[in-house]
Protein backbone atom coordinates (compact mmCIF):
# COMPACT_ATOMS: atom_id res chain seq x y z
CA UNK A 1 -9.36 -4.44 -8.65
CA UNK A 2 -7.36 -6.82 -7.03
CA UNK A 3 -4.30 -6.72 -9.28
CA UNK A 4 -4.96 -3.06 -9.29
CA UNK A 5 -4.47 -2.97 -5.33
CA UNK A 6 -1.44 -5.10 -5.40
CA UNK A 7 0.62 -2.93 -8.00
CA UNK A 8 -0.29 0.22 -6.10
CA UNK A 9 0.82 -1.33 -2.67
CA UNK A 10 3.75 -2.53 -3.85
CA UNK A 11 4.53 0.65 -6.02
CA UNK A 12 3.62 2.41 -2.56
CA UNK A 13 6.24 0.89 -0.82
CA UNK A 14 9.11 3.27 -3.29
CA UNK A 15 7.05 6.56 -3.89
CA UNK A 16 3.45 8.17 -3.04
CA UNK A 17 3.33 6.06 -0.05
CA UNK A 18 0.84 8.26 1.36
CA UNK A 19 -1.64 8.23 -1.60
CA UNK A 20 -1.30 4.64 -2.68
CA UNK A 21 -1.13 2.63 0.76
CA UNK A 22 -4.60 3.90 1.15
CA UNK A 23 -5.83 3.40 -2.27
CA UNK A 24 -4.51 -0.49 -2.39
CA UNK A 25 -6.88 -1.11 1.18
CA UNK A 26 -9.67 0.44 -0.25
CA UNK A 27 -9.11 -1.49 -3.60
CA UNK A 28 -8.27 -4.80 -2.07
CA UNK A 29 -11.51 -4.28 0.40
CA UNK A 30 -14.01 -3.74 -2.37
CA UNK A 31 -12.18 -6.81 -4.30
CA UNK A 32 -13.11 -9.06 -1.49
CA UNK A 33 -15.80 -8.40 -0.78
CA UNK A 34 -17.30 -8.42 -4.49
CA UNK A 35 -15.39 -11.89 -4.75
CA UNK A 36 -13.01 -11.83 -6.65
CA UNK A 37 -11.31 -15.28 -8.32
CA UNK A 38 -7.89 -13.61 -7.51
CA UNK A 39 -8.33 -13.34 -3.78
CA UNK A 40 -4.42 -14.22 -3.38
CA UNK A 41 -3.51 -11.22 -4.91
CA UNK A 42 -6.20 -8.86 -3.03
CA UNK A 43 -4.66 -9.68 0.45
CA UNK A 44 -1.34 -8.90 -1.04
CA UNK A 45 -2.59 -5.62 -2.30
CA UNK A 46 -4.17 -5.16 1.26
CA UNK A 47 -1.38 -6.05 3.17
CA UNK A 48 1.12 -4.39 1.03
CA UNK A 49 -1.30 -1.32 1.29
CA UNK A 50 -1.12 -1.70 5.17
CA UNK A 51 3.03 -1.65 4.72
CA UNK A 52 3.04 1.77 2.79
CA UNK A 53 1.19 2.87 5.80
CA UNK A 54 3.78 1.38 8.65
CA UNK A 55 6.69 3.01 6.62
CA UNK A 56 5.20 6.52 6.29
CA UNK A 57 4.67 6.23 10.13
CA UNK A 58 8.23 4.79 10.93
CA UNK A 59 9.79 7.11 8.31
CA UNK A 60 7.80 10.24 10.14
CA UNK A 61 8.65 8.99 13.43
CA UNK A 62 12.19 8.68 11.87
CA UNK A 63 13.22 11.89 10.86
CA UNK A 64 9.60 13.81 11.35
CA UNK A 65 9.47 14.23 7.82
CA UNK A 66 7.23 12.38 4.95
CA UNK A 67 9.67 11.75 2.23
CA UNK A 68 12.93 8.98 2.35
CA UNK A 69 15.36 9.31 -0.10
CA UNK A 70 18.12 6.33 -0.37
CA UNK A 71 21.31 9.27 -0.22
CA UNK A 72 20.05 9.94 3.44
């Protein structure tokens, strides 16, 4: 679960940001606290999952829309 949480937040970070930010704190959370031997990686997914969240809200805030593209 903890690798799982870390591809989705950093996956998160280019597309779905809105369905995978969430998914990688959920998956990170249940990692830790089942103990996992790769803790490293579940605070990575877990704070990558919190960044897919901060760029949804700046990107919204942005432009009030949920999508970015990289043509502008």
């Amino acid at each position: 679960m903890a690798v799982a949480s870390f591809v989705m937040g950093l996956t998160g970070l280019l597309v779905f940001n809105l369905l995978l930010g969430p998914c990688a704190l959920v998956l990170a959370g249940l990692a830790l606290t089942r103990g996992t031997k790769r803790r490293g990686r579940a605070f990575l997914g877990l704070a990558l999952g919190a960044a897919d969240l901060i760029v949804l809200a700046s990107v919204a805030a942005a432009d009030q829309s949920f999508s970015w593209s990289l043509t502008g």
